[in-house]
N, C-alpha and C. Protein backbone atom coordinates (compact mmCIF):
# COMPACT_ATOMS: atom_id res chain seq x y z
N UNK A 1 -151.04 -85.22 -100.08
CA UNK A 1 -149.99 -85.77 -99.27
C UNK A 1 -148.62 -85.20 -99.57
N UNK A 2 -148.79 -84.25 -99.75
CA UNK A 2 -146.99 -83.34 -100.22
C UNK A 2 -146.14 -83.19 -99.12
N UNK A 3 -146.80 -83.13 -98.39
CA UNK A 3 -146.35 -82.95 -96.92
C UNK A 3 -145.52 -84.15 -96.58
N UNK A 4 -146.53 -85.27 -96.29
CA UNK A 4 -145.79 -86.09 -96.47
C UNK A 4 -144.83 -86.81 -96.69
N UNK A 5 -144.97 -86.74 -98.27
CA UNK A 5 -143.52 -87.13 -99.33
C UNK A 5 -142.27 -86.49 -99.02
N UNK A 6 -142.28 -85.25 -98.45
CA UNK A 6 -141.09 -84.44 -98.02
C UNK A 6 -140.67 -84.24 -96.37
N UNK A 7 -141.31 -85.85 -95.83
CA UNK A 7 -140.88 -86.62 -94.87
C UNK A 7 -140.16 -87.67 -94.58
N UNK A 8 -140.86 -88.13 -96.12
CA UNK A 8 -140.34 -89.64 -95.45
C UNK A 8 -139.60 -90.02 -97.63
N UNK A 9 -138.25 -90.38 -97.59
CA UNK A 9 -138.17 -90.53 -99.04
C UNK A 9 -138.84 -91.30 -100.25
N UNK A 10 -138.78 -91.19 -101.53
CA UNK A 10 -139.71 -91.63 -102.37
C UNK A 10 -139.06 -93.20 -102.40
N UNK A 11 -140.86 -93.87 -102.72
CA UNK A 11 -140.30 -95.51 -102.62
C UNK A 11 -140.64 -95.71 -101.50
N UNK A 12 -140.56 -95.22 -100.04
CA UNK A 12 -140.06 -95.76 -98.85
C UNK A 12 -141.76 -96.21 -98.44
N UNK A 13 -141.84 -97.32 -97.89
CA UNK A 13 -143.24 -97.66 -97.40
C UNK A 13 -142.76 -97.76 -95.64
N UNK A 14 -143.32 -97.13 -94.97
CA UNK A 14 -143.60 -97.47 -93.34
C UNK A 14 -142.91 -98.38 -92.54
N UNK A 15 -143.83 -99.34 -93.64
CA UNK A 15 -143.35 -101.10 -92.76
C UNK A 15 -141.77 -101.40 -93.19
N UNK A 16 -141.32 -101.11 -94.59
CA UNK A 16 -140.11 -101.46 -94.60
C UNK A 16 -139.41 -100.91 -94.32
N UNK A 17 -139.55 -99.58 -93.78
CA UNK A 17 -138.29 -98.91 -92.92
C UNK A 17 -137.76 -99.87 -91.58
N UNK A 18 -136.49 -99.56 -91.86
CA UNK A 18 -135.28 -100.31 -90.99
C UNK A 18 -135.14 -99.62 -89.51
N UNK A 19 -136.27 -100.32 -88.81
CA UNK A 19 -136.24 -99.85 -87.94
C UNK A 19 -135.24 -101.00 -86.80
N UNK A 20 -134.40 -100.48 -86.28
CA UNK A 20 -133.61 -100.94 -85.09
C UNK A 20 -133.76 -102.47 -84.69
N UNK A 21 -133.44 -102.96 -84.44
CA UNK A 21 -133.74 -104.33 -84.62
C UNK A 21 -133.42 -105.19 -83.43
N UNK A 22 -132.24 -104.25 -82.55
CA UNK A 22 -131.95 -104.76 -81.22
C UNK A 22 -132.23 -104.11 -80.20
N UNK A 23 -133.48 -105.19 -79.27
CA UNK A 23 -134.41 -105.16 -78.45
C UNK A 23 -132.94 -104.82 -77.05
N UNK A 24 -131.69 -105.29 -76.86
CA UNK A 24 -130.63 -105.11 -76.16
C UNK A 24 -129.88 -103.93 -75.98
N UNK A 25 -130.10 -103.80 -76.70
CA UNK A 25 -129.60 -102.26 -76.93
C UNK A 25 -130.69 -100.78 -76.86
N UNK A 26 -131.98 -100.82 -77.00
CA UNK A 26 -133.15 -100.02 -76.71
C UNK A 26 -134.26 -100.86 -76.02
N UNK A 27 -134.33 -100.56 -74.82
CA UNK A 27 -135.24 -101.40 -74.44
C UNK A 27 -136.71 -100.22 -74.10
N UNK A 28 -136.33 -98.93 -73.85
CA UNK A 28 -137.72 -98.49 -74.09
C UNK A 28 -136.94 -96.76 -74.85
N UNK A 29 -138.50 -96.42 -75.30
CA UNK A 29 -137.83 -95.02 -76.44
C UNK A 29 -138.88 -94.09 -76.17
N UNK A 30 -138.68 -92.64 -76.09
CA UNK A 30 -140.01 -91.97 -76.45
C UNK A 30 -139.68 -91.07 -77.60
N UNK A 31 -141.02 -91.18 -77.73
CA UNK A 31 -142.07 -90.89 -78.90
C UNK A 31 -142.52 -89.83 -78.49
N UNK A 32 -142.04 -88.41 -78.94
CA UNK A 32 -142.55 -87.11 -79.10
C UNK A 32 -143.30 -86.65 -80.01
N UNK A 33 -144.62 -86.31 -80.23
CA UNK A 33 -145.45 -85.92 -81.70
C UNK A 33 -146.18 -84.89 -81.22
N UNK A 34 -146.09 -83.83 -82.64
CA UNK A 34 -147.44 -82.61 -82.58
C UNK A 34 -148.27 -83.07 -83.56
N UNK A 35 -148.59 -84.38 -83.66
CA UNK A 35 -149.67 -84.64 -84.91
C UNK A 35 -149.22 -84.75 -85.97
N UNK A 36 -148.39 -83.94 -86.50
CA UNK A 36 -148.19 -83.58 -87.56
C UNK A 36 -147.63 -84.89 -88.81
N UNK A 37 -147.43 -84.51 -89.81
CA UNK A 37 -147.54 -85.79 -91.18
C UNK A 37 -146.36 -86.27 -91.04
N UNK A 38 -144.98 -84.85 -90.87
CA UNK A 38 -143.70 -85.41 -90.27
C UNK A 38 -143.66 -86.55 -89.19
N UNK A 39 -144.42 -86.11 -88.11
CA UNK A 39 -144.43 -86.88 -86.84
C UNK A 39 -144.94 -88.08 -86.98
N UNK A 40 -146.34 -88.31 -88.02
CA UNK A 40 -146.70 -89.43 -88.49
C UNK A 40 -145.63 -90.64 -88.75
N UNK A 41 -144.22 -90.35 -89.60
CA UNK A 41 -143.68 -91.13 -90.12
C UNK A 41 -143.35 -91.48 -88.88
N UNK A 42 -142.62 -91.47 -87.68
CA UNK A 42 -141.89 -91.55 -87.06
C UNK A 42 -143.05 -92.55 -86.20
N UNK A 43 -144.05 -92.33 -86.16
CA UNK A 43 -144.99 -93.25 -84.97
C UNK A 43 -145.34 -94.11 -86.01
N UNK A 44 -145.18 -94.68 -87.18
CA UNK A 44 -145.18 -95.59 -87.81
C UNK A 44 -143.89 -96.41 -87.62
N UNK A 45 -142.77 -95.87 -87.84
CA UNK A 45 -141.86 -96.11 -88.01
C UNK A 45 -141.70 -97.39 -86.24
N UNK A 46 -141.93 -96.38 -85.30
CA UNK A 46 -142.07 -97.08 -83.97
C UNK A 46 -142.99 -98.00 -83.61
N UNK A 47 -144.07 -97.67 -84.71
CA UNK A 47 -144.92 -99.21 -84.10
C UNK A 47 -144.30 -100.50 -84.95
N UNK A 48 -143.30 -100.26 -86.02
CA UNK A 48 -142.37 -101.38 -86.65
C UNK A 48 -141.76 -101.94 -85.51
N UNK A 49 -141.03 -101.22 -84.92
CA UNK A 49 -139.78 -101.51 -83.78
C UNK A 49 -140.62 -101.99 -82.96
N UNK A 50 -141.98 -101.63 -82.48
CA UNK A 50 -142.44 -102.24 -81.20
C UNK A 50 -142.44 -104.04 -81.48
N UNK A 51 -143.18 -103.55 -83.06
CA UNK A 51 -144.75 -105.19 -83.14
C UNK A 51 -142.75 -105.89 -83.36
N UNK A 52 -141.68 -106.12 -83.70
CA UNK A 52 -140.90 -106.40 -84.40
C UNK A 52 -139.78 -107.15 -83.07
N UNK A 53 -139.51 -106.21 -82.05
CA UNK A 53 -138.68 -106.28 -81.06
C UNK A 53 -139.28 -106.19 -79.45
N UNK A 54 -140.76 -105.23 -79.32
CA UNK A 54 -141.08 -105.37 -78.22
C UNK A 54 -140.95 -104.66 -77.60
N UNK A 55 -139.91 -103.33 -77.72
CA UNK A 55 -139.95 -102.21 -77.02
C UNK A 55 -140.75 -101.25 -76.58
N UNK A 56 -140.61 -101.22 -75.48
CA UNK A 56 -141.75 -100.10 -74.37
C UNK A 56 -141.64 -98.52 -75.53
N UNK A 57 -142.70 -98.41 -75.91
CA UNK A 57 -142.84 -96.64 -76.38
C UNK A 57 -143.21 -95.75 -75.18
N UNK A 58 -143.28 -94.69 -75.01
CA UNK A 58 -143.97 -94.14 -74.21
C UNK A 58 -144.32 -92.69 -75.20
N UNK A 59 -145.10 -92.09 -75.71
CA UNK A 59 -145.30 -91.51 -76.59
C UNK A 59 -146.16 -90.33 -75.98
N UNK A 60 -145.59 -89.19 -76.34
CA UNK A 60 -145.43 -87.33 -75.40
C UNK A 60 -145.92 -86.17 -76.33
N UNK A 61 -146.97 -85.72 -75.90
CA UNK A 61 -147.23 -84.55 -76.55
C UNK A 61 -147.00 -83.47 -75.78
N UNK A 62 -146.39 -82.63 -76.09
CA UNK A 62 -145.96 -81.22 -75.35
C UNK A 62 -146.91 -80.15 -75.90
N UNK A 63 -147.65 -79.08 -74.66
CA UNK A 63 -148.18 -78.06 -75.23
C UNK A 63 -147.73 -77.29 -74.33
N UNK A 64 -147.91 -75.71 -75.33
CA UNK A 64 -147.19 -74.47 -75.04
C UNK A 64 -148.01 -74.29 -73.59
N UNK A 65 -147.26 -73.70 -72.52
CA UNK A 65 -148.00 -73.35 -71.18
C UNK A 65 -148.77 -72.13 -71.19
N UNK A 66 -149.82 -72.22 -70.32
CA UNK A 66 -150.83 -71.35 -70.52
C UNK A 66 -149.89 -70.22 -69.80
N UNK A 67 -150.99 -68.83 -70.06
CA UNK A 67 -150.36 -67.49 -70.09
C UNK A 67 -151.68 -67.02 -69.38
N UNK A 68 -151.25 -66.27 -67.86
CA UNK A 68 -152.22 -65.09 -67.40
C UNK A 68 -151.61 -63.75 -67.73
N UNK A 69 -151.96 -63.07 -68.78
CA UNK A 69 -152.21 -61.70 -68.83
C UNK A 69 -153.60 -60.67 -68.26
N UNK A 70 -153.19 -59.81 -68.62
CA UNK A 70 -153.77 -58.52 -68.07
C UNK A 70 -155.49 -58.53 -68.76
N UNK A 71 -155.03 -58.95 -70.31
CA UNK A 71 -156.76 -59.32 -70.92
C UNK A 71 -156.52 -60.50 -71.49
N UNK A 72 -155.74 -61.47 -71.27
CA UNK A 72 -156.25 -62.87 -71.54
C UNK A 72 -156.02 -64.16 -70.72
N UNK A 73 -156.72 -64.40 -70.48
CA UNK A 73 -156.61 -65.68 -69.11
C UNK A 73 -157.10 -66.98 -70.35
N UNK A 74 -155.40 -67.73 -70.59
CA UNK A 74 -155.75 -68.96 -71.68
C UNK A 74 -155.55 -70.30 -70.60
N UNK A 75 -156.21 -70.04 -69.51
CA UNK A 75 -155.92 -71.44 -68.97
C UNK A 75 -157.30 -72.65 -69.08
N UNK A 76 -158.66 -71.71 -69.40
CA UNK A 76 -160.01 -72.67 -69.82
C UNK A 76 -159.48 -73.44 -71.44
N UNK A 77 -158.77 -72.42 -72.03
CA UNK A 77 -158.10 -73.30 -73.51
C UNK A 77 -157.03 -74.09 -73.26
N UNK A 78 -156.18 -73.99 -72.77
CA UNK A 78 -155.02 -74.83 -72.12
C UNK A 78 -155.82 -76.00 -71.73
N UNK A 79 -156.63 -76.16 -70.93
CA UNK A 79 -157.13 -77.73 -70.31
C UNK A 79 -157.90 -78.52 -71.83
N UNK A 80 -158.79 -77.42 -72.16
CA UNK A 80 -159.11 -78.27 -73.70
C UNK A 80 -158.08 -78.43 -74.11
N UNK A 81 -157.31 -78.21 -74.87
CA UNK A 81 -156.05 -78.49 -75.24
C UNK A 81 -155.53 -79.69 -74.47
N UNK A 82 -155.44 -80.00 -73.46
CA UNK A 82 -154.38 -81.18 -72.95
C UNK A 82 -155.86 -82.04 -73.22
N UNK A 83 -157.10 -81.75 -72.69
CA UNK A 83 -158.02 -83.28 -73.10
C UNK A 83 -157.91 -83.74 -74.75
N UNK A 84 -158.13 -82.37 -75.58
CA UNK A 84 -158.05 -83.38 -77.24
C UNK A 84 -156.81 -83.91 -77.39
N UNK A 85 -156.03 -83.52 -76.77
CA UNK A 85 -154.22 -84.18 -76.93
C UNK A 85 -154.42 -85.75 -76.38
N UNK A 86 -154.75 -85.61 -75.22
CA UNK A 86 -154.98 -86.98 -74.53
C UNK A 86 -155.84 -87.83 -75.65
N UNK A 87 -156.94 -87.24 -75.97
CA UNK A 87 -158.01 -87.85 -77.26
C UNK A 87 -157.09 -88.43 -78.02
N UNK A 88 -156.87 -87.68 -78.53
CA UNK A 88 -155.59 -87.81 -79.89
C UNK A 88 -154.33 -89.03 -79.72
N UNK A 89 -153.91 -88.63 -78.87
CA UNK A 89 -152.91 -89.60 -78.37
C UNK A 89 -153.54 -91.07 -78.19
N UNK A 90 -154.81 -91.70 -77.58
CA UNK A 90 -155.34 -92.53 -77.55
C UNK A 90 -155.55 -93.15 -79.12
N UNK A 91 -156.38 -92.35 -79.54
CA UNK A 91 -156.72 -92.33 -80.68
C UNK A 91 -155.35 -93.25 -81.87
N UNK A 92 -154.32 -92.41 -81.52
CA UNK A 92 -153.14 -92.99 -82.40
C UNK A 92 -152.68 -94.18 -82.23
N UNK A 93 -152.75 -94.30 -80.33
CA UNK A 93 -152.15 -95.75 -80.43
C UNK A 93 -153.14 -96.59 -81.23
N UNK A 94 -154.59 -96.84 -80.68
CA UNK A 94 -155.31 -97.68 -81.21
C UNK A 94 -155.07 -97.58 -82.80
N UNK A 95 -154.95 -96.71 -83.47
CA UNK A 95 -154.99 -97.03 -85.12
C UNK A 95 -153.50 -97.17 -85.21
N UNK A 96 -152.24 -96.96 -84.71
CA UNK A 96 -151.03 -97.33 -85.30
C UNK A 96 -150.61 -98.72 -84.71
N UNK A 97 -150.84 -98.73 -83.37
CA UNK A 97 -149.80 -99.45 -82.55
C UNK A 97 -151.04 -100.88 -82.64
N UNK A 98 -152.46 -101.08 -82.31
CA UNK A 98 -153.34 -101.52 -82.49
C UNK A 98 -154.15 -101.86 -81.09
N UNK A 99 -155.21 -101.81 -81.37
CA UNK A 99 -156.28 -102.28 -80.03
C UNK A 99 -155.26 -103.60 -79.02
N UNK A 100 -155.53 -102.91 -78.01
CA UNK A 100 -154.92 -103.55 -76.76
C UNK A 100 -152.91 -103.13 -76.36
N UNK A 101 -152.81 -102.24 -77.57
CA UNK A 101 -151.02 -102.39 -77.49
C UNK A 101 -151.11 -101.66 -75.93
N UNK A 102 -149.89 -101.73 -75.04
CA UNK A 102 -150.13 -101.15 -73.86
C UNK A 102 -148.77 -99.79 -74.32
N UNK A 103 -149.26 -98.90 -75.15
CA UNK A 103 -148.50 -98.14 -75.14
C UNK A 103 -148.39 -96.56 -73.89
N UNK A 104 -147.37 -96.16 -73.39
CA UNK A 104 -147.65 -95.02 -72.62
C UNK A 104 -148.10 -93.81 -72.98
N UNK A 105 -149.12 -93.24 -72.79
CA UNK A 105 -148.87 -91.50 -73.25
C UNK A 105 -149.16 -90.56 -72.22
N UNK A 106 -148.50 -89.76 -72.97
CA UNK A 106 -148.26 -88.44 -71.57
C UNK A 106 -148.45 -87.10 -72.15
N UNK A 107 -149.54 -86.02 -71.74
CA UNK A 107 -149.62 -84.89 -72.32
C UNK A 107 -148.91 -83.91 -71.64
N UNK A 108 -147.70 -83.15 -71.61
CA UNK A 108 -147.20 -81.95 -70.50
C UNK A 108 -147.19 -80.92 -70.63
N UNK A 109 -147.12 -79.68 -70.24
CA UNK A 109 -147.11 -78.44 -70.62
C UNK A 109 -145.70 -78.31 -70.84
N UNK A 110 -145.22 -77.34 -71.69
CA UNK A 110 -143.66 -76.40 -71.45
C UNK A 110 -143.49 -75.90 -72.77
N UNK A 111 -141.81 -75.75 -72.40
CA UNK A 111 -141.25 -75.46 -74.04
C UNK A 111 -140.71 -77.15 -74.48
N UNK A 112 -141.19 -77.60 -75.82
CA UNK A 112 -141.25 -78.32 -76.43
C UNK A 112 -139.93 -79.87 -76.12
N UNK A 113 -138.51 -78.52 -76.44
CA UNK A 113 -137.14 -79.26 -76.53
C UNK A 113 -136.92 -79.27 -74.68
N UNK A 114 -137.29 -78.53 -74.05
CA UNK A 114 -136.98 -79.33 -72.73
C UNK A 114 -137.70 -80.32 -72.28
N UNK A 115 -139.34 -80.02 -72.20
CA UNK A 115 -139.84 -81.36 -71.70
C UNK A 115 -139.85 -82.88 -72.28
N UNK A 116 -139.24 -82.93 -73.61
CA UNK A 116 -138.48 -83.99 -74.23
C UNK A 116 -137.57 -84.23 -73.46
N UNK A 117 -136.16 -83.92 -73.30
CA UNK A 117 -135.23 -84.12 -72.79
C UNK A 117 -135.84 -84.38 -70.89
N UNK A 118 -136.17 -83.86 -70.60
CA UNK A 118 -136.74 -83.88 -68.99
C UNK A 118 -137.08 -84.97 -69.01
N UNK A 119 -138.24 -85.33 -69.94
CA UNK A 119 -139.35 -86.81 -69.86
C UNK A 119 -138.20 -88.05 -69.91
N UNK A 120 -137.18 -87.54 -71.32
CA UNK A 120 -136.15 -89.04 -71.16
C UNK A 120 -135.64 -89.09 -70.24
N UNK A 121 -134.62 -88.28 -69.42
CA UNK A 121 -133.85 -88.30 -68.68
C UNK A 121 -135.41 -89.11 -67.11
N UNK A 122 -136.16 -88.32 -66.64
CA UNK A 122 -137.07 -89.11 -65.70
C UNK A 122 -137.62 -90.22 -66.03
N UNK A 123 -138.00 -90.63 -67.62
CA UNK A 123 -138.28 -92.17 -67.66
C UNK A 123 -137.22 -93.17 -67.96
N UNK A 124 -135.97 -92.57 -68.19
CA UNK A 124 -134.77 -93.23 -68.48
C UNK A 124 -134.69 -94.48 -69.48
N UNK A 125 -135.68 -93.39 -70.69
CA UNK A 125 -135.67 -93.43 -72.04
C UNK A 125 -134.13 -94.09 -72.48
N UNK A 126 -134.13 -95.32 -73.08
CA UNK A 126 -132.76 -95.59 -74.21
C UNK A 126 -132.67 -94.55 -75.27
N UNK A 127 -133.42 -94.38 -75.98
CA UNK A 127 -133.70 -93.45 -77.17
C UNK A 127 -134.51 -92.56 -77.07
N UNK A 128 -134.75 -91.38 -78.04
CA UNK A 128 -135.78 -90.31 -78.60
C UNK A 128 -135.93 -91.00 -79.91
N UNK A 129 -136.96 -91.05 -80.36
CA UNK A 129 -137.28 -90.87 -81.79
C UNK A 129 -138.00 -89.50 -82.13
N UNK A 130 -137.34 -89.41 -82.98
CA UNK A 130 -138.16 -87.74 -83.85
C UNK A 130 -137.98 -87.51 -85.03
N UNK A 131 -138.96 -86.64 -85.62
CA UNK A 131 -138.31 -87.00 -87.26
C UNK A 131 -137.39 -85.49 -87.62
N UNK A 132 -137.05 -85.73 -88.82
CA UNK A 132 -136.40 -84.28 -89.25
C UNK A 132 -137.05 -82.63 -89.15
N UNK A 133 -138.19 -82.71 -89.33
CA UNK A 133 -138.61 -81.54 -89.42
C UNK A 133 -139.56 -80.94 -88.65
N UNK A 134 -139.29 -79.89 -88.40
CA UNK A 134 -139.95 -78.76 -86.87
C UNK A 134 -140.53 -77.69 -87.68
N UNK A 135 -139.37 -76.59 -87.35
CA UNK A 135 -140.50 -74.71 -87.39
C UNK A 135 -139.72 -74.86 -89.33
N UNK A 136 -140.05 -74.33 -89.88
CA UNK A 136 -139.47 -73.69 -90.94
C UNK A 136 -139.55 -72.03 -91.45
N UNK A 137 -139.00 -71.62 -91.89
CA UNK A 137 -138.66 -70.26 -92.48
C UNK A 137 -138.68 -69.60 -91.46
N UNK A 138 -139.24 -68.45 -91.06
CA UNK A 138 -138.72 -67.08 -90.33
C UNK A 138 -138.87 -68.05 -88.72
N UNK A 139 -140.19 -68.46 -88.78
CA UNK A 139 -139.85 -69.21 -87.23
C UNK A 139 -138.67 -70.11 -86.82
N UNK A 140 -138.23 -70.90 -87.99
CA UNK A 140 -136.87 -71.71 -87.64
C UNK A 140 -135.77 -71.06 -87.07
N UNK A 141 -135.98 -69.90 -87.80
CA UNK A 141 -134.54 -68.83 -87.70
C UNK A 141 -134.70 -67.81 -86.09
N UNK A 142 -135.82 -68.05 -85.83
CA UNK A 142 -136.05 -66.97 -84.04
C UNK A 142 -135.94 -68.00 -82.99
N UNK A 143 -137.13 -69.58 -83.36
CA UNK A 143 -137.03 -70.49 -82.83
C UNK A 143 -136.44 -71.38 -82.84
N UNK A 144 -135.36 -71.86 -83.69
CA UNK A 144 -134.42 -73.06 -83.79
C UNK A 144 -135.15 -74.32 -83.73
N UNK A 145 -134.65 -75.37 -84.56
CA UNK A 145 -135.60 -76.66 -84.42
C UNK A 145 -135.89 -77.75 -83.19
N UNK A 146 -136.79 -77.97 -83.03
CA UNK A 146 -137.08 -78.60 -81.25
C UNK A 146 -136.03 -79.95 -81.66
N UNK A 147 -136.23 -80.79 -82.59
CA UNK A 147 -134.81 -82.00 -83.20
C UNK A 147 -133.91 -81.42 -82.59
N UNK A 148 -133.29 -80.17 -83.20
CA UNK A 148 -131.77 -80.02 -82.94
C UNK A 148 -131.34 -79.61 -81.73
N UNK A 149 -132.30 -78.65 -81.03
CA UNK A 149 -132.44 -78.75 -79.24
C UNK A 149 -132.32 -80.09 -78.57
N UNK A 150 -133.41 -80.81 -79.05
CA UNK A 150 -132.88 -82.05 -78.16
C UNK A 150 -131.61 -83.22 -78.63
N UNK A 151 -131.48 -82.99 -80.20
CA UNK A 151 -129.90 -83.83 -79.91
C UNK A 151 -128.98 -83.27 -79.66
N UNK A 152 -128.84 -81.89 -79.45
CA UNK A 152 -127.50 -81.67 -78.45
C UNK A 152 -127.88 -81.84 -76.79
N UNK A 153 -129.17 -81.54 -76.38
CA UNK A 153 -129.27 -81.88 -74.62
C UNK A 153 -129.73 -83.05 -74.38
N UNK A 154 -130.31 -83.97 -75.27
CA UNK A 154 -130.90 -85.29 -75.06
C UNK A 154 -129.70 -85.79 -73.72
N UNK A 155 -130.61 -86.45 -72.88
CA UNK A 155 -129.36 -87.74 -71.74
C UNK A 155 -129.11 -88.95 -72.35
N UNK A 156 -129.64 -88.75 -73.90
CA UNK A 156 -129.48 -90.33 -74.25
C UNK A 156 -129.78 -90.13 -76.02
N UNK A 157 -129.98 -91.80 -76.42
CA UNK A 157 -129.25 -91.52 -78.06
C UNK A 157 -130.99 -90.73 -78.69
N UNK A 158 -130.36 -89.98 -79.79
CA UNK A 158 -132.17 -90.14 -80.44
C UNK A 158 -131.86 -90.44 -81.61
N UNK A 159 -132.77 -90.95 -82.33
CA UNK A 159 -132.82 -91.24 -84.02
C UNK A 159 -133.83 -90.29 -84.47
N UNK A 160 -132.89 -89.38 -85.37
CA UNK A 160 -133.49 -88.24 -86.36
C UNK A 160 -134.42 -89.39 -87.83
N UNK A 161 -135.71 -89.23 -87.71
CA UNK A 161 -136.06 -90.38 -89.05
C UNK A 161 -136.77 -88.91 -90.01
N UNK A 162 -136.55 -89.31 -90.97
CA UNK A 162 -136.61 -88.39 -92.26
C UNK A 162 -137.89 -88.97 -93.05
């Protein structure tokens, strides 16, 4: 779990993170995840705020868009790809959020930091939640972090959770 630990700080358990507390002020948020252990904290973190205050999640996996080239046609992998996402995504609510939560999910194609920002702005998202960490080393530096893309274009607030 190293991965992990250099998500979320030492000491910190899930449930007692301080998650938002006014249902008036966020009344629904999305929830962007690539699976990942980072992303983990953050859909923990949101099923606090849900079971706690009640807020609508709607929770988004973005995959890279398929590519017709000259010798590779990735659109038979592209559709697998959006069904295990859909899997997956099911999958999470039932073990985070729990059997019966009516949470939303949505699988889309694109680049990562726009169809975030797109999805809030068309579901007219109060918040983003996302956690701190994206590409690191040489990819950070070509690709820039999908976080820091969307809190400068977000239409609305996001909470960076660490």
């Amino acid at each position: 779990m190293p991965a992990l630990a250099a998500c979320r700080p030492a000491g910190h358990d899930t449930d007692a993170m301080n998650a938002p507390t006014t249902p008036d002020l966020w009344r629904k948020v999305l929830l962007p995840t690539d699976f990942s252990e980072c992303a983990s904290t953050v859909v923990h973190a949101a099923a606090v705020m849900h079971r706690k205050t009640g807020v609508e999640v709607l929770l988004l996996h973005v995959t890279e868009p398929a590519y017709q080239g000259l010798r590779v046609q990735t659109s038979d992998l592209h559709a697998q790809m959006k069904v295990e996402a859909e899997k997956s995504l099911a999958k999470l609510v039932t073990e985070v959020f729990g059997k019966g939560a009516t949470i939303r999910t949505l699988v889309k194609e694109g680049r990562p930091a726009e169809v975030i920002c797109q999805t809030a702005d068309e579901a007219k998202v109060d918040a983003i939640l996302m956690p701190t960490h994206g590409h690191s080393g040489l990819k950070h530096a070509l690709l820039g972090s999908v976080t820091e893309k969307v809190v400068r274009h977000a239409p609305c607030s996001v909470l960076v959770v660490r």
